[in-house]
Every structure is written in structure tokens, then in C-alpha cells.
C-alpha atoms as a PDB file:
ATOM      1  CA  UNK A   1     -21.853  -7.303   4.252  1.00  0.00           C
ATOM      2  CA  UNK A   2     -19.705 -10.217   3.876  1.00  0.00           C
ATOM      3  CA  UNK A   3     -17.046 -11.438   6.330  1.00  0.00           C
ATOM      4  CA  UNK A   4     -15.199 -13.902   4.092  1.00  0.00           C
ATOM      5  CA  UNK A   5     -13.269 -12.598   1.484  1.00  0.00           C
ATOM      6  CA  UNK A   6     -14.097 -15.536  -0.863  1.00  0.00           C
ATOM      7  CA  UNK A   7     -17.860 -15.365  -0.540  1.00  0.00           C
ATOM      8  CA  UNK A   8     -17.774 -11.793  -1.189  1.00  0.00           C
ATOM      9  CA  UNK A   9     -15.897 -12.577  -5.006  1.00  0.00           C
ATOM     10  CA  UNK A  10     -18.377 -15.343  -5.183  1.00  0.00           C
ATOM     11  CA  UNK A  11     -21.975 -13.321  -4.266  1.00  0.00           C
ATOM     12  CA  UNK A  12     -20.692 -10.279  -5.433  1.00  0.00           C
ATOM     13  CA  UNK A  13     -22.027  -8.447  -1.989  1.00  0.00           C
ATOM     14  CA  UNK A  14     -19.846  -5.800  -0.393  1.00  0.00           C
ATOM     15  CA  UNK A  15     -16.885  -7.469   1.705  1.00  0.00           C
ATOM     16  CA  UNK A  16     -16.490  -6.308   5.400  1.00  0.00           C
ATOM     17  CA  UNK A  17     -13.509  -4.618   5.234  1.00  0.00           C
ATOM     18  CA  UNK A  18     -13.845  -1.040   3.735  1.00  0.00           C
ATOM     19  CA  UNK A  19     -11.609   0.653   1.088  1.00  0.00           C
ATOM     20  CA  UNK A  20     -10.216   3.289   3.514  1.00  0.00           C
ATOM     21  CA  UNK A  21      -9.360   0.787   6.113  1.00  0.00           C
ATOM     22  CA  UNK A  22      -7.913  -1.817   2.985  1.00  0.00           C
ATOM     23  CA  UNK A  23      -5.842   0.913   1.741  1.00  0.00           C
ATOM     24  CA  UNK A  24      -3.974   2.137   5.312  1.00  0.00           C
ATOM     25  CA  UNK A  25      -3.526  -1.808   5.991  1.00  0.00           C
ATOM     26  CA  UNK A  26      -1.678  -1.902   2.687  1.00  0.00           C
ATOM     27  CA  UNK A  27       0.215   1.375   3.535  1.00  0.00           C
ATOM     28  CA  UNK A  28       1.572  -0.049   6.696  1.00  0.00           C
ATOM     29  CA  UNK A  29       3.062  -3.084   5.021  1.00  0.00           C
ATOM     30  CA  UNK A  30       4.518  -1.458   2.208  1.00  0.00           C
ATOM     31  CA  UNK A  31       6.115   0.955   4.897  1.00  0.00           C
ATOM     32  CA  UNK A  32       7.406  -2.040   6.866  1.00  0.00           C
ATOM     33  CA  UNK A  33       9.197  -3.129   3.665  1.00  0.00           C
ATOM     34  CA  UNK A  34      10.534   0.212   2.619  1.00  0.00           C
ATOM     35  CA  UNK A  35      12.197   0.236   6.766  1.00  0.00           C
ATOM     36  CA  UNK A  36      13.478  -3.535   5.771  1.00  0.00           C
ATOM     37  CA  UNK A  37      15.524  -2.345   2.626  1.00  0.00           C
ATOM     38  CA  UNK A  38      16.777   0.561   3.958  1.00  0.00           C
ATOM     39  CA  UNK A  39      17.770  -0.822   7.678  1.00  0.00           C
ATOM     40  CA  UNK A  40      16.653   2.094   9.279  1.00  0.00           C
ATOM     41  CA  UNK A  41      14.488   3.948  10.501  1.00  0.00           C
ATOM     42  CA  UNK A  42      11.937   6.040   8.930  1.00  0.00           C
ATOM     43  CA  UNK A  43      10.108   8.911   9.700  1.00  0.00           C
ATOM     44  CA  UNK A  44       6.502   8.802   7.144  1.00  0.00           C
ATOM     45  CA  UNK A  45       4.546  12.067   6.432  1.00  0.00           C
ATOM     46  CA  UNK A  46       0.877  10.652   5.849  1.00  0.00           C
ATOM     47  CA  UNK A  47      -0.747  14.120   4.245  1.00  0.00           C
ATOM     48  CA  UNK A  48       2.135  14.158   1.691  1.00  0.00           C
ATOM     49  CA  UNK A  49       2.517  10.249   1.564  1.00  0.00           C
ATOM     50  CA  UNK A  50       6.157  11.080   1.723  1.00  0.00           C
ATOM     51  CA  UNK A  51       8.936  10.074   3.457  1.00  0.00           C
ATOM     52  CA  UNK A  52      10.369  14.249   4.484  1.00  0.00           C
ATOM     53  CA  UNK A  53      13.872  14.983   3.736  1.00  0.00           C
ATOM     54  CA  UNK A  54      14.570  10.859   2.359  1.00  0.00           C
ATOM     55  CA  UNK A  55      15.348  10.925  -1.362  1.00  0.00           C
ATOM     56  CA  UNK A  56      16.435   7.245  -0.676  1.00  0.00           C
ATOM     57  CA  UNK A  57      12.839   5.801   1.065  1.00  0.00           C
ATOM     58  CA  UNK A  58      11.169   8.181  -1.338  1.00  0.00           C
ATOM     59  CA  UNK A  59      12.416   6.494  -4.429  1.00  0.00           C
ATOM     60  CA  UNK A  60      10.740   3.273  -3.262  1.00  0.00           C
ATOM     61  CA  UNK A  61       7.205   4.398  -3.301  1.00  0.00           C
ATOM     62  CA  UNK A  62       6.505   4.288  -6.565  1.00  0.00           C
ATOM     63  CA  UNK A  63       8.694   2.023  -8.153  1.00  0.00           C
ATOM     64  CA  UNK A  64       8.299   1.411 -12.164  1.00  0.00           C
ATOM     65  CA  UNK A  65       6.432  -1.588 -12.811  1.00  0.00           C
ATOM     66  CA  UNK A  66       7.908  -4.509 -14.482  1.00  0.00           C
ATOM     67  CA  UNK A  67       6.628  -5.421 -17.964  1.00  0.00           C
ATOM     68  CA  UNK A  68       3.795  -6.144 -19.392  1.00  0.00           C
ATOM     69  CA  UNK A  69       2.533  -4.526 -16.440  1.00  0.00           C
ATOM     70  CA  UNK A  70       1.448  -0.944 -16.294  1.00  0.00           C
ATOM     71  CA  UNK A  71      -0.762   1.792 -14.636  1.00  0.00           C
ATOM     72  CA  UNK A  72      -3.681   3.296 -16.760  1.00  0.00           C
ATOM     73  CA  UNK A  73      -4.770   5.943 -15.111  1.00  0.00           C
END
């Protein structure tokens, strides 16, 4: 495994940082921002990835992309 991101792109070998661990990094910061643009508090329900009885907070988890840009799934 590979410790620097770059050299990972570059040799193609698997980068230190796993997928699970990647993805719960990138949870936490797009919960930070979510608690910015509300100015509260929130209270996050990680089995449901939902934010329980917040239609607000809820509505800004998956926000429509802009275009060109869009999920194919």
C-alpha cells in the first residue's frame, strides 16, 4: 500500500486509506456543513443515514446536481 495519495494515481497500487474509512471521513464533513447552514444542532441517524424527525437537514443530503453533471447509477 501506498501512503501518498499522488503516488498511488501515479503506480496505480492501492492507497492507504480504505474505502470504508474514506467514505465516514467524507460523511463527517458533509455533516459539519449541513450543522453550518442550518445553525443548529443536529441529531444524525447513521443506519438510516438520516437526519430523524428534520425534513429541513434531510433535504440537504442529496441535493440535485447542477448541470451537466449527473448520477448514473
Amino acid at each position: 500500500m501506498v501512503s501518498n495519495f499522488d503516488d498511488s494515481i501515479l503506480t496505480r497500487r492501492k492507497f492507504g486509506v480504505n474505502e470504508v474509512t474514506g467514505n465516514h471521513s467524507n460523511i463527517l464533513v458533509h455533516l459539519a456543513n449541513i450543522a453550518i447552514r442550518t445553525g443548529r444542532k443536529l441529531r444524525f441517524d447513521p443506519v438510516s443515514v438520516s437526519f430523524p424527525g428534520d425534513e429541513a437537514a434531510n433535504r440537504l443530503i442529496d441535493q440535485p446536481m447542477r448541470a451537466p453533471w449527473r448520477f448514473q447509477g
